[in-house]
C-alpha atoms as a PDB file:
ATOM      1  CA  UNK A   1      64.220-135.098  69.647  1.00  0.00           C
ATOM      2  CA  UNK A   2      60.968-134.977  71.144  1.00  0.00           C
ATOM      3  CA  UNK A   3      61.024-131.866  73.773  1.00  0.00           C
ATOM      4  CA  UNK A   4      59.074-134.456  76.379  1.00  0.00           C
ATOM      5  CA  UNK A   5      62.258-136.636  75.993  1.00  0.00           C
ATOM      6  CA  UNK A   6      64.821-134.218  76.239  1.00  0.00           C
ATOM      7  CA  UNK A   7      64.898-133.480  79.729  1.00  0.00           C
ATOM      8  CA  UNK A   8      65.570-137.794  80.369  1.00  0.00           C
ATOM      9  CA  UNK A   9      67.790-137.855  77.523  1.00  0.00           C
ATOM     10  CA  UNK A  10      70.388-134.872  79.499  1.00  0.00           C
ATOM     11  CA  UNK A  11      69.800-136.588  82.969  1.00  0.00           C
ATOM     12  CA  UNK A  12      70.305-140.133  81.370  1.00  0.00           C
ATOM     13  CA  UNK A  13      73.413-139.761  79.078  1.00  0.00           C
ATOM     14  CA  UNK A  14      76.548-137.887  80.234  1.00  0.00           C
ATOM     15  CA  UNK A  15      77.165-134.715  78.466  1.00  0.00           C
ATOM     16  CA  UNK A  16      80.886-135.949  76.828  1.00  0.00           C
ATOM     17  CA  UNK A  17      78.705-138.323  74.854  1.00  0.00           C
ATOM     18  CA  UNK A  18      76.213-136.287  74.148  1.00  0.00           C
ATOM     19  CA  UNK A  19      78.337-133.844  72.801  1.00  0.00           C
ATOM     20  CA  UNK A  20      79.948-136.511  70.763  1.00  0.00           C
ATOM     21  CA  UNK A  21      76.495-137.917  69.211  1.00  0.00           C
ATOM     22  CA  UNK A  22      75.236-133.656  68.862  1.00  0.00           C
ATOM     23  CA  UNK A  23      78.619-133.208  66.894  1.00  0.00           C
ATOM     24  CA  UNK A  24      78.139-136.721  65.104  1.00  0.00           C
ATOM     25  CA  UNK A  25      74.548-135.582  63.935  1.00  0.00           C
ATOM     26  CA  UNK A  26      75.811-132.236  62.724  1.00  0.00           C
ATOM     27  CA  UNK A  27      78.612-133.951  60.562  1.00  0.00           C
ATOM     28  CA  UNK A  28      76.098-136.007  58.237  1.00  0.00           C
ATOM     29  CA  UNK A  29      73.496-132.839  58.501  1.00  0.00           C
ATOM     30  CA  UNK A  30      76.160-130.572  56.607  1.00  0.00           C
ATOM     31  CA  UNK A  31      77.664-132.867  53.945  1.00  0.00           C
ATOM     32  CA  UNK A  32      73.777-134.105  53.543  1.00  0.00           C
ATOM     33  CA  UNK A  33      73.198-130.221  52.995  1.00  0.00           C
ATOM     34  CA  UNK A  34      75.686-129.181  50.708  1.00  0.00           C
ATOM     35  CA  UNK A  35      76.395-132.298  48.879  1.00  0.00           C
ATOM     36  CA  UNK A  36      72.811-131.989  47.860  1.00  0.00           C
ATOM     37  CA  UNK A  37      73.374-128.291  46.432  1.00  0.00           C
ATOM     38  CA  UNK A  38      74.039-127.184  42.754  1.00  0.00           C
ATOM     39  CA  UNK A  39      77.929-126.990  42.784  1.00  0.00           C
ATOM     40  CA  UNK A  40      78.057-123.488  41.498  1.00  0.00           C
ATOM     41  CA  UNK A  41      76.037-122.682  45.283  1.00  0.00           C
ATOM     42  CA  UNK A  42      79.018-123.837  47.235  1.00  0.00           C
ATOM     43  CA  UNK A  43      81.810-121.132  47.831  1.00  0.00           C
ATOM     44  CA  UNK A  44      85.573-122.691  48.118  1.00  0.00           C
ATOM     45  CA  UNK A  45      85.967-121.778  51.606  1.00  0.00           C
ATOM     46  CA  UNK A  46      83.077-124.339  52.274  1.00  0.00           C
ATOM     47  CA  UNK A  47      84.066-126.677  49.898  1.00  0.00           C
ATOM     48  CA  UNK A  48      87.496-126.867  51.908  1.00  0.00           C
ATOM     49  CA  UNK A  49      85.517-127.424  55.374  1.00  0.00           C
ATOM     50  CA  UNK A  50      83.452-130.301  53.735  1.00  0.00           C
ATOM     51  CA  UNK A  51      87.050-131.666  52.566  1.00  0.00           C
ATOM     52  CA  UNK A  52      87.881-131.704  56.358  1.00  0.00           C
ATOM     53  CA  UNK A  53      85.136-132.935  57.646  1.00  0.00           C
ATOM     54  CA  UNK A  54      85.053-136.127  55.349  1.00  0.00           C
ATOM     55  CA  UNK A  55      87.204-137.437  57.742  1.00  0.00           C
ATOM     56  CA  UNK A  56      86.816-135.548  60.487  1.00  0.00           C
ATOM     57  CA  UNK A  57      84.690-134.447  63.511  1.00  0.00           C
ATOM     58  CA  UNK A  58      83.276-131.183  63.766  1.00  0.00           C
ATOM     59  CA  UNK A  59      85.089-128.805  65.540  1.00  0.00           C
ATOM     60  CA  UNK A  60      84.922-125.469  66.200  1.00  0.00           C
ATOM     61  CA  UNK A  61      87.905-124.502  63.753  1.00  0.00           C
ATOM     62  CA  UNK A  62      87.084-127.168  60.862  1.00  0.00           C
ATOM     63  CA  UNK A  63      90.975-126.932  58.986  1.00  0.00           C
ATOM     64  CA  UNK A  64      93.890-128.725  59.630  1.00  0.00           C
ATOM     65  CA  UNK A  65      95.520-125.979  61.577  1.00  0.00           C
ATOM     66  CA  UNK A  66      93.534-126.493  64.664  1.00  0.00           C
ATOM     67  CA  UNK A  67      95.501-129.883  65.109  1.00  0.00           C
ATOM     68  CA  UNK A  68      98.483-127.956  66.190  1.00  0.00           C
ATOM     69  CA  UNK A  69      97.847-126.745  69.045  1.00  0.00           C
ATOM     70  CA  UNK A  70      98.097-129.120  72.226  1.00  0.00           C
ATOM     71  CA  UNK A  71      97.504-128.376  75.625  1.00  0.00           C
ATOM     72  CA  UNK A  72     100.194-130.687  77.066  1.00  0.00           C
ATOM     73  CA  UNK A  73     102.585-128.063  75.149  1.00  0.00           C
ATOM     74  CA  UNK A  74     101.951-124.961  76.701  1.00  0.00           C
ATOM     75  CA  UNK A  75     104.203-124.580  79.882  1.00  0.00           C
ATOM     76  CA  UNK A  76     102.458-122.929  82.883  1.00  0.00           C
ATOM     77  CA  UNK A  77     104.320-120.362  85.347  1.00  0.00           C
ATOM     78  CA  UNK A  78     103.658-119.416  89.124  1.00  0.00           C
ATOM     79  CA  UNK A  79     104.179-115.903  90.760  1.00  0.00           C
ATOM     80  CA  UNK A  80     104.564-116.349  93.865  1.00  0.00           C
ATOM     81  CA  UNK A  81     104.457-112.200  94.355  1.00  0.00           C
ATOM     82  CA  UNK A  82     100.733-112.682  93.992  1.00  0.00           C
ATOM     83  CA  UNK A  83      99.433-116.547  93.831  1.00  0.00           C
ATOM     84  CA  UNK A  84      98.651-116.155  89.913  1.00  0.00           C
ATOM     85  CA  UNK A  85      99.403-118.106  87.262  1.00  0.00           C
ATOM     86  CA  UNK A  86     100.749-117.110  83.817  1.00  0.00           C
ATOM     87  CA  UNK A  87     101.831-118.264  80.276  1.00  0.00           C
ATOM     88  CA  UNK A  88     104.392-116.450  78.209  1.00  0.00           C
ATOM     89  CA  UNK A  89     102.918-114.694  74.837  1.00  0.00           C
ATOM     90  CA  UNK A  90     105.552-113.387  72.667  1.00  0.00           C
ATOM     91  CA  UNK A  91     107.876-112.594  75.578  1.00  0.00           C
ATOM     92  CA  UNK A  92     105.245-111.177  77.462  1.00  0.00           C
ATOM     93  CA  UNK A  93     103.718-112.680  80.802  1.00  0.00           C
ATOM     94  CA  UNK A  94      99.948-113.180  80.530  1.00  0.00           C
ATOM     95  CA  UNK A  95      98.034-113.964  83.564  1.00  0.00           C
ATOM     96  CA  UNK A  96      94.878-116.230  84.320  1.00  0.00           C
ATOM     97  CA  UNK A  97      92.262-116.445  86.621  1.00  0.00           C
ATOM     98  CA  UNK A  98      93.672-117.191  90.339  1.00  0.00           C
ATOM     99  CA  UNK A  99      91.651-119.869  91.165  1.00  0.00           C
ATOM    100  CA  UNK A 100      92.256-121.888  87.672  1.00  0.00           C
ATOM    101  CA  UNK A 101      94.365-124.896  87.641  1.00  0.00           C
ATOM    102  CA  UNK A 102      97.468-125.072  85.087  1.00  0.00           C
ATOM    103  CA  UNK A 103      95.239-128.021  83.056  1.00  0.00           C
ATOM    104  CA  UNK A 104      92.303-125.156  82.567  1.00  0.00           C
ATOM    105  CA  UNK A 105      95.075-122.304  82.037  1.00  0.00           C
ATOM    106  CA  UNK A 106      96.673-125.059  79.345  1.00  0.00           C
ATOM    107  CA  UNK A 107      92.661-125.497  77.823  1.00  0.00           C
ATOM    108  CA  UNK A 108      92.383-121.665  77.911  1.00  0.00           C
ATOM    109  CA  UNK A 109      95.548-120.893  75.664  1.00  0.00           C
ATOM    110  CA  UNK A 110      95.334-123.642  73.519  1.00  0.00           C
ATOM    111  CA  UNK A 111      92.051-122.504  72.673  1.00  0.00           C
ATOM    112  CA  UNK A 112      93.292-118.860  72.593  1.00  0.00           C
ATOM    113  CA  UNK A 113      96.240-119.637  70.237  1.00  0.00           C
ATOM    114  CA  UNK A 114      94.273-121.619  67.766  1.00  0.00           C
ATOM    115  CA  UNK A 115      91.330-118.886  67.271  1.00  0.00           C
ATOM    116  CA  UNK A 116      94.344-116.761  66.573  1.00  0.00           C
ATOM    117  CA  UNK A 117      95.991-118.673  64.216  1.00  0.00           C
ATOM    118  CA  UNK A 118      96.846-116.641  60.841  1.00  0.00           C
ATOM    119  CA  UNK A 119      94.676-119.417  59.278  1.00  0.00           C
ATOM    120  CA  UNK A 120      92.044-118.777  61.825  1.00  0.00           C
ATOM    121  CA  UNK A 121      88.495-117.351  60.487  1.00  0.00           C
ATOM    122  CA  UNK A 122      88.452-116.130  64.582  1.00  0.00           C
ATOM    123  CA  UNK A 123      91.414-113.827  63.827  1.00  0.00           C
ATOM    124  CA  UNK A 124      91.175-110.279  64.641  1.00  0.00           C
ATOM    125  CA  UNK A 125      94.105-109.243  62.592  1.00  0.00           C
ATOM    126  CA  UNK A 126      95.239-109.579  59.683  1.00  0.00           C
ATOM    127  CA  UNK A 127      98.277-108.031  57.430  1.00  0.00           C
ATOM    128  CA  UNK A 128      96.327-105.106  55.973  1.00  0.00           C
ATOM    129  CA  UNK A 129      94.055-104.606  58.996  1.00  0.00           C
ATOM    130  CA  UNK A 130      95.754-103.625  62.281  1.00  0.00           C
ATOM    131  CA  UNK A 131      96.259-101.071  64.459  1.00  0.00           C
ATOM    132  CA  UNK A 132      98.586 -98.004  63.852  1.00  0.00           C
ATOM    133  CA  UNK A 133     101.481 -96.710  66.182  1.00  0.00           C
ATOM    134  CA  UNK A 134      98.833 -94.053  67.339  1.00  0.00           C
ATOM    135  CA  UNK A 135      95.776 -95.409  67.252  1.00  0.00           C
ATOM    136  CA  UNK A 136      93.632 -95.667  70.665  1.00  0.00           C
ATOM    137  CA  UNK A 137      92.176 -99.602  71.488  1.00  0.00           C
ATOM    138  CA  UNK A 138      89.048 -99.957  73.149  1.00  0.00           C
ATOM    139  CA  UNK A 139      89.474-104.060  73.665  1.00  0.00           C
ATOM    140  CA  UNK A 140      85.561-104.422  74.599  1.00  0.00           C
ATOM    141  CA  UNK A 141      85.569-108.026  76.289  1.00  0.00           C
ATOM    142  CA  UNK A 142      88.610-108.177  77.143  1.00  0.00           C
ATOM    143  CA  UNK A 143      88.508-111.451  79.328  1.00  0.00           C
ATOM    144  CA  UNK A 144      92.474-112.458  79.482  1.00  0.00           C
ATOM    145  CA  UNK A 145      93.773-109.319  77.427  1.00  0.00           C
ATOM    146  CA  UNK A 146      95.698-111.307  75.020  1.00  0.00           C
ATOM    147  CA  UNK A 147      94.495-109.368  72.119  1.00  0.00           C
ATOM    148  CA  UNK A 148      95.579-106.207  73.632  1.00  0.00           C
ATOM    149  CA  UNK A 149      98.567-107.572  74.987  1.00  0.00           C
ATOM    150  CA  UNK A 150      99.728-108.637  71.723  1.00  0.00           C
ATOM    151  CA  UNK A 151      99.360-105.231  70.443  1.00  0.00           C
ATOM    152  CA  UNK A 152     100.456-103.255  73.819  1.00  0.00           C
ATOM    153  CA  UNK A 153     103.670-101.972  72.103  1.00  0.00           C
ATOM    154  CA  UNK A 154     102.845-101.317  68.744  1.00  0.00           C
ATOM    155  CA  UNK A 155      99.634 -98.481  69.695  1.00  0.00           C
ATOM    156  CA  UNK A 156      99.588 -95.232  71.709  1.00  0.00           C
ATOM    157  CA  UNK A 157      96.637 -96.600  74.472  1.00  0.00           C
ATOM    158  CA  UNK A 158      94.419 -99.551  75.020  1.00  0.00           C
ATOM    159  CA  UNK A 159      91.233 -99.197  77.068  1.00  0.00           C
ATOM    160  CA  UNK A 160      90.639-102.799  79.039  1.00  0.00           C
ATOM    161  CA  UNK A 161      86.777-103.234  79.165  1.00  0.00           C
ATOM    162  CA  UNK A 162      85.710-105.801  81.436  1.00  0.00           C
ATOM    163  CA  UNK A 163      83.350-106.679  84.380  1.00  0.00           C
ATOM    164  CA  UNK A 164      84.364-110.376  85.955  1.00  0.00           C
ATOM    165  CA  UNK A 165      86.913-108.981  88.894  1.00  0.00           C
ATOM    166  CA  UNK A 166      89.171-112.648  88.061  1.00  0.00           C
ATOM    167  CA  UNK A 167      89.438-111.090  84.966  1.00  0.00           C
ATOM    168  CA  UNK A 168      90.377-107.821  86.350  1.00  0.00           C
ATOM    169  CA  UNK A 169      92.685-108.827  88.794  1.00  0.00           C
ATOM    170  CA  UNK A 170      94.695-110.783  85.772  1.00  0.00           C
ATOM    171  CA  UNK A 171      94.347-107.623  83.859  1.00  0.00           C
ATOM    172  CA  UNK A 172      96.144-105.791  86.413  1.00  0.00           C
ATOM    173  CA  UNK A 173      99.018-108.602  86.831  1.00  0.00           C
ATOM    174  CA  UNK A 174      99.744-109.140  83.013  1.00  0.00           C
ATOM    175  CA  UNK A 175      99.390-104.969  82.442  1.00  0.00           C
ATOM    176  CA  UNK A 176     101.499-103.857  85.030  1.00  0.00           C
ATOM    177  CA  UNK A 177     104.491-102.925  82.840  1.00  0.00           C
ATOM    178  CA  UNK A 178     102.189-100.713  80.939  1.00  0.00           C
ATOM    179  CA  UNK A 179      99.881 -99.165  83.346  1.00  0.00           C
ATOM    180  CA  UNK A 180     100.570 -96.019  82.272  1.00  0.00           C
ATOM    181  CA  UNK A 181      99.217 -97.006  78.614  1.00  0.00           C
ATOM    182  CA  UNK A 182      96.266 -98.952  80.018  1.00  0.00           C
ATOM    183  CA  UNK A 183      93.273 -98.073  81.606  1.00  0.00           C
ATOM    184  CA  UNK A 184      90.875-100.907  82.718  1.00  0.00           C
ATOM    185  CA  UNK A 185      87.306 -99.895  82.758  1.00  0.00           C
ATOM    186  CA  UNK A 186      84.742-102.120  84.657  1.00  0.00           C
ATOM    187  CA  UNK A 187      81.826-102.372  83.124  1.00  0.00           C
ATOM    188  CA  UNK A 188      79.800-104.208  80.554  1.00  0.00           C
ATOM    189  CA  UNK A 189      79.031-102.109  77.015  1.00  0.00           C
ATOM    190  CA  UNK A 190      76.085-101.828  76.629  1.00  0.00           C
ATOM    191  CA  UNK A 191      72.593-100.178  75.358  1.00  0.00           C
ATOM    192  CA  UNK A 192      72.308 -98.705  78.763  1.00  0.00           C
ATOM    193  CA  UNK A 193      74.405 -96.634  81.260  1.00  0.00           C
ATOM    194  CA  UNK A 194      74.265 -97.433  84.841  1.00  0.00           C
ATOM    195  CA  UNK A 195      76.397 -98.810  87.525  1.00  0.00           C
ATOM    196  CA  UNK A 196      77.578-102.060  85.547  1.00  0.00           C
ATOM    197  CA  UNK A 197      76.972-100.784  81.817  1.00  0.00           C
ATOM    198  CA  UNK A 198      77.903 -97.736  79.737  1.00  0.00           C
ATOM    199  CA  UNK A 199      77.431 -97.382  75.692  1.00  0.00           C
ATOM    200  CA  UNK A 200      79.942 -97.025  73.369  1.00  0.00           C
ATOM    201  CA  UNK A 201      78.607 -93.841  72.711  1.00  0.00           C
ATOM    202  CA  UNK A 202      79.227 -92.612  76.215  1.00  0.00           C
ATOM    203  CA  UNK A 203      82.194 -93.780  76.002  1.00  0.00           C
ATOM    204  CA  UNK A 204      83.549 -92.193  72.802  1.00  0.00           C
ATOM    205  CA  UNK A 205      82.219 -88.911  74.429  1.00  0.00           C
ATOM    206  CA  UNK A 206      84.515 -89.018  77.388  1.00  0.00           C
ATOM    207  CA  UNK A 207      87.786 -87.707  76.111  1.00  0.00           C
ATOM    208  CA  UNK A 208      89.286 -90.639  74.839  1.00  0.00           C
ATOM    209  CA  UNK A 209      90.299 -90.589  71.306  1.00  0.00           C
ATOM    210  CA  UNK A 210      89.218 -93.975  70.365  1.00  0.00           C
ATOM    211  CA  UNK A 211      90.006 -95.467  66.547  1.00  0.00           C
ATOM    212  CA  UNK A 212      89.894 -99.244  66.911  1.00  0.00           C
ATOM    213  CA  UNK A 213      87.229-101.220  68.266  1.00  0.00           C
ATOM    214  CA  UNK A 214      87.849-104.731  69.132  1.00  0.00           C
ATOM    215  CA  UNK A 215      84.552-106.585  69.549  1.00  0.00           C
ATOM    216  CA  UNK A 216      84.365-109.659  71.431  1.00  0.00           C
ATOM    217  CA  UNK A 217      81.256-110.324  73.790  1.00  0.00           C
ATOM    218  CA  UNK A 218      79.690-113.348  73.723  1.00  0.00           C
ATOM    219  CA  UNK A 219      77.061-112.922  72.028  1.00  0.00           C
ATOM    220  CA  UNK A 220      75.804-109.383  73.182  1.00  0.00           C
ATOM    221  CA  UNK A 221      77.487-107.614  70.179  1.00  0.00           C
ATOM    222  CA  UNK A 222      74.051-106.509  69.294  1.00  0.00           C
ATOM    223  CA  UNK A 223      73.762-104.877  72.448  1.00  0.00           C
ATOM    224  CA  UNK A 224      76.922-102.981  71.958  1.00  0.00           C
ATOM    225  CA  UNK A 225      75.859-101.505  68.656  1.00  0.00           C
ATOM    226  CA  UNK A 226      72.738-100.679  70.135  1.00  0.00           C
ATOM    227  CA  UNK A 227      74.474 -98.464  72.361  1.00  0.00           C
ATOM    228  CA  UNK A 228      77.062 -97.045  69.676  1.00  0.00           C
ATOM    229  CA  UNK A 229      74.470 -95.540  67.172  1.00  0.00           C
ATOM    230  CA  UNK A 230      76.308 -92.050  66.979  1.00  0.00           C
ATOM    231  CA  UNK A 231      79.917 -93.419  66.656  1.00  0.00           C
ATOM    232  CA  UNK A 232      78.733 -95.730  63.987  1.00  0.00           C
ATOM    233  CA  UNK A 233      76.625 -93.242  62.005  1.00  0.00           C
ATOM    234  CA  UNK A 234      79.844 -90.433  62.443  1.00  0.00           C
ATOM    235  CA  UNK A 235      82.575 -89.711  59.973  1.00  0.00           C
ATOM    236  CA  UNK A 236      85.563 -90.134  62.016  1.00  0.00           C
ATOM    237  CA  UNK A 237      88.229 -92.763  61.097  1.00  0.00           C
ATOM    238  CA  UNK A 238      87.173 -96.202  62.828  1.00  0.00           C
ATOM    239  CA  UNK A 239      88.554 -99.362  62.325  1.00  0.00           C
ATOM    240  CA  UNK A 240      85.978-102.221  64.229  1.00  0.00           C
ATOM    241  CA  UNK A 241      87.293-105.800  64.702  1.00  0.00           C
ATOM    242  CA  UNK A 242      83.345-107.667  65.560  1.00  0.00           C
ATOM    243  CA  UNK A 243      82.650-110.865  66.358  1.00  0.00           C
ATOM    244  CA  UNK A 244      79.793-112.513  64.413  1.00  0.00           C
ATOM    245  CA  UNK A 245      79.996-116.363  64.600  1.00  0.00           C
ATOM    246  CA  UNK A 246      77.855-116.016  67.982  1.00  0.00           C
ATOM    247  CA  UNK A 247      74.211-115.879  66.092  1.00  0.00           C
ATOM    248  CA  UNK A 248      72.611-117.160  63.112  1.00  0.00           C
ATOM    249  CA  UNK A 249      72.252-113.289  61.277  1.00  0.00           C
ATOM    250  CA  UNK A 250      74.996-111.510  62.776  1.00  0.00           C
ATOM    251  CA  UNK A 251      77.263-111.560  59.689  1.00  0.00           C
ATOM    252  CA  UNK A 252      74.366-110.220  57.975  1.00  0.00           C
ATOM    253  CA  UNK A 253      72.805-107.749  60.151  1.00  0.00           C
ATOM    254  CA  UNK A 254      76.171-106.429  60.998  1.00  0.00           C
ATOM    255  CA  UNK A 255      77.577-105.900  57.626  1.00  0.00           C
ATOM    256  CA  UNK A 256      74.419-104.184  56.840  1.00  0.00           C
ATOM    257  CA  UNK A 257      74.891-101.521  59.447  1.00  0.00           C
ATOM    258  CA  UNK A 258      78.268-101.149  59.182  1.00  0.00           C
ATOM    259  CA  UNK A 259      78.036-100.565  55.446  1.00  0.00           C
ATOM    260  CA  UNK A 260      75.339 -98.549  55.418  1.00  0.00           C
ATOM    261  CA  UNK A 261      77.310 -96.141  57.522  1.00  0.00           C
ATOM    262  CA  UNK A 262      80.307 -96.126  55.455  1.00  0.00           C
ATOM    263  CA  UNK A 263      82.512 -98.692  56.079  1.00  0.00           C
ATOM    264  CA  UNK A 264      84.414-100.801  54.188  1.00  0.00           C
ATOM    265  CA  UNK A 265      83.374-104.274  55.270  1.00  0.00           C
ATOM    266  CA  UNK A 266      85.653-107.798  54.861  1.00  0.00           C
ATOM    267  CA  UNK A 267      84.857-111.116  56.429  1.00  0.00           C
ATOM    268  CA  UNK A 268      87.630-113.082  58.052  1.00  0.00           C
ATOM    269  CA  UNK A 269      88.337-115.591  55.696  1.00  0.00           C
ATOM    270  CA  UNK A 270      86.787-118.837  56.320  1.00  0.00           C
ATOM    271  CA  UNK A 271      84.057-120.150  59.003  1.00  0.00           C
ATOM    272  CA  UNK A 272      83.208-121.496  62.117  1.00  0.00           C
ATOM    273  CA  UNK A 273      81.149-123.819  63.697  1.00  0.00           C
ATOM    274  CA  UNK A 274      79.040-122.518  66.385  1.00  0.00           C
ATOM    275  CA  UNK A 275      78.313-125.799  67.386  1.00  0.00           C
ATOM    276  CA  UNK A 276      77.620-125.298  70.918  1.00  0.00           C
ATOM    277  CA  UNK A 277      74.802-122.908  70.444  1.00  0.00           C
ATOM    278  CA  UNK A 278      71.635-124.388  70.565  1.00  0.00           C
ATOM    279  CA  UNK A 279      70.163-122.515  67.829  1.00  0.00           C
ATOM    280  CA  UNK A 280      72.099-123.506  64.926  1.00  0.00           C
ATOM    281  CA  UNK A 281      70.617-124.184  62.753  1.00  0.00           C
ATOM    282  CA  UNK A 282      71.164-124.404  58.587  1.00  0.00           C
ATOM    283  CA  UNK A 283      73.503-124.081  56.568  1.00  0.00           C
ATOM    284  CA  UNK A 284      75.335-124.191  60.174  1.00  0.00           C
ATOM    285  CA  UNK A 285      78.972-122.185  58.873  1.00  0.00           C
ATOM    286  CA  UNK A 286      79.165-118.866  59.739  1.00  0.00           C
ATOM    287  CA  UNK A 287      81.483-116.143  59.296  1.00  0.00           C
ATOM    288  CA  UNK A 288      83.825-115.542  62.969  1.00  0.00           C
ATOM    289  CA  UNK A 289      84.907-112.068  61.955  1.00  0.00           C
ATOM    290  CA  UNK A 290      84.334-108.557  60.511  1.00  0.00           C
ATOM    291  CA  UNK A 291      86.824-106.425  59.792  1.00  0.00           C
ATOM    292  CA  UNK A 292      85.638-102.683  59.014  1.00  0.00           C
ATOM    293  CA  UNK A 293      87.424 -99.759  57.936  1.00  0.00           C
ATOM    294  CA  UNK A 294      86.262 -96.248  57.874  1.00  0.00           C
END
């Protein structure tokens, strides 16, 4: 669209529909695209998300399983000890964000659930990747802790790393049964230390005997592996669970650096689509998950 246009098209047409029409658009752009490739350039795992999307929408998750998980479904508790809300994961309470309503806490794990589905390209885990009975978890991006709280019995201590104080204050609620397992650490990691940052590197210096990385940041997982170049480029067992559906290289760039350094690299099976980042671009799939082993 022309960029002079743009700025009347966002004020003129609500964003639900533009959504729809953006995810519309990026339908026909992909099956154009791939369809029009020699059949020995398209992998299986993308031949089953052009299956889906023949007669489907894009979504985030393109595979059947994301159909199974429904918002209405998820039952929402109050606490009245502390004004929080909470759903039940696996027996376990896990809080949300005080001020969210039980529709957005019903979004929320919906959304959670599905990008941890076993069939889920999103998932951190899988049967020959996990942590052990001693392993130490640094859970970088923690948000809601329901990685770590899915793992909270099965490892010797999980480091909470997060900066939003909602988040925090969750943290505490849904951790409090194993506070003397957990420490939460507020801060963003980084390339930098200051106040509100510290690097991975700093952080692997303190004491802590840290041998799984869970990688989850929005985006800014460059950042942290700017900031981890000595425990990256060391010989000591690691296992790293890293987002890389966020930008356009990451897969690449990551699995790069990571191998280069010795690990064992393995995409999550399957792909994503990024499609709410404005710089997607082709062939618009992209890999959710590393899993690296050193």
């Amino acid at each position: 669209m022309n960029k002079y246009l743009f700025p009347f098209y966002r004020i003129l047409v609500p964003k639900p529909l533009r959504t729809i029409i953006l995810k519309k658009n990026l339908r026909r752009k992909i099956l154009v695209h791939f369809s029009s490739l020699p059949g020995n350039e398209v992998n299986d795992e993308q031949r089953d998300i052009l299956k889906y999307l023949e007669n489907n929408p894009v979504t985030t998750f393109p595979y059947l399983f994301s159909h199974n998980y429904s918002p209405e479904k998820i039952e929402v508790f109050s606490d009245h000890s502390n004004g929080m809300k909470y759903v039940i994961q696996e027996g376990k309470k896990l809080y949300f964000k005080k001020r969210w309503s039980k529709k957005r806490i019903q979004r929320a794990y919906s959304d959670l659930s599905r990008e941890q589905d076993p069939e889920s390209p999103h998932r951190y885990l899988s049967d020959s990747f996990y942590p052990e009975m001693d392993n130490e978890i640094a859970d970088i991006g923690a948000a809601e802790g329901n990685f770590s709280l899915s793992v909270i019995e099965k490892v010797k201590k999980i480091y909470l790393i997060e900066n939003d104080h909602e988040w925090i204050e969750a943290l505490k609620a849904t951790f409090a049964p194993w506070k003397e397992k957990v420490d939460i650490i507020r801060k963003y990691v980084s390339d930098t230390d200051d106040k509100k940052n510290i690097r991975l590197d700093t952080l692997m210096k303190s004491g802590k005997e840290i041998t799984f990385l869970k990688i989850d940041v929005d985006g800014f997982e460059q950042k942290v592996l700017n900031g981890a170049r000595e425990t990256i480029s060391g010989k000591t067992p690691l296992k790293i669970a890293l987002c890389t559906y966020h930008k356009h290289n990451d897969e690449k760039d990551f699995s790069l650096l990571l191998e280069n350094n010795g690990f064992a690299v393995t995409p999550a099976k399957g792909y994503m689509i990024h499609y709410y980042d404005k710089k997607i671009r082709k062939p618009w799939l992209r890999r959710g998950l590393l899993r690296a082993v050193r």
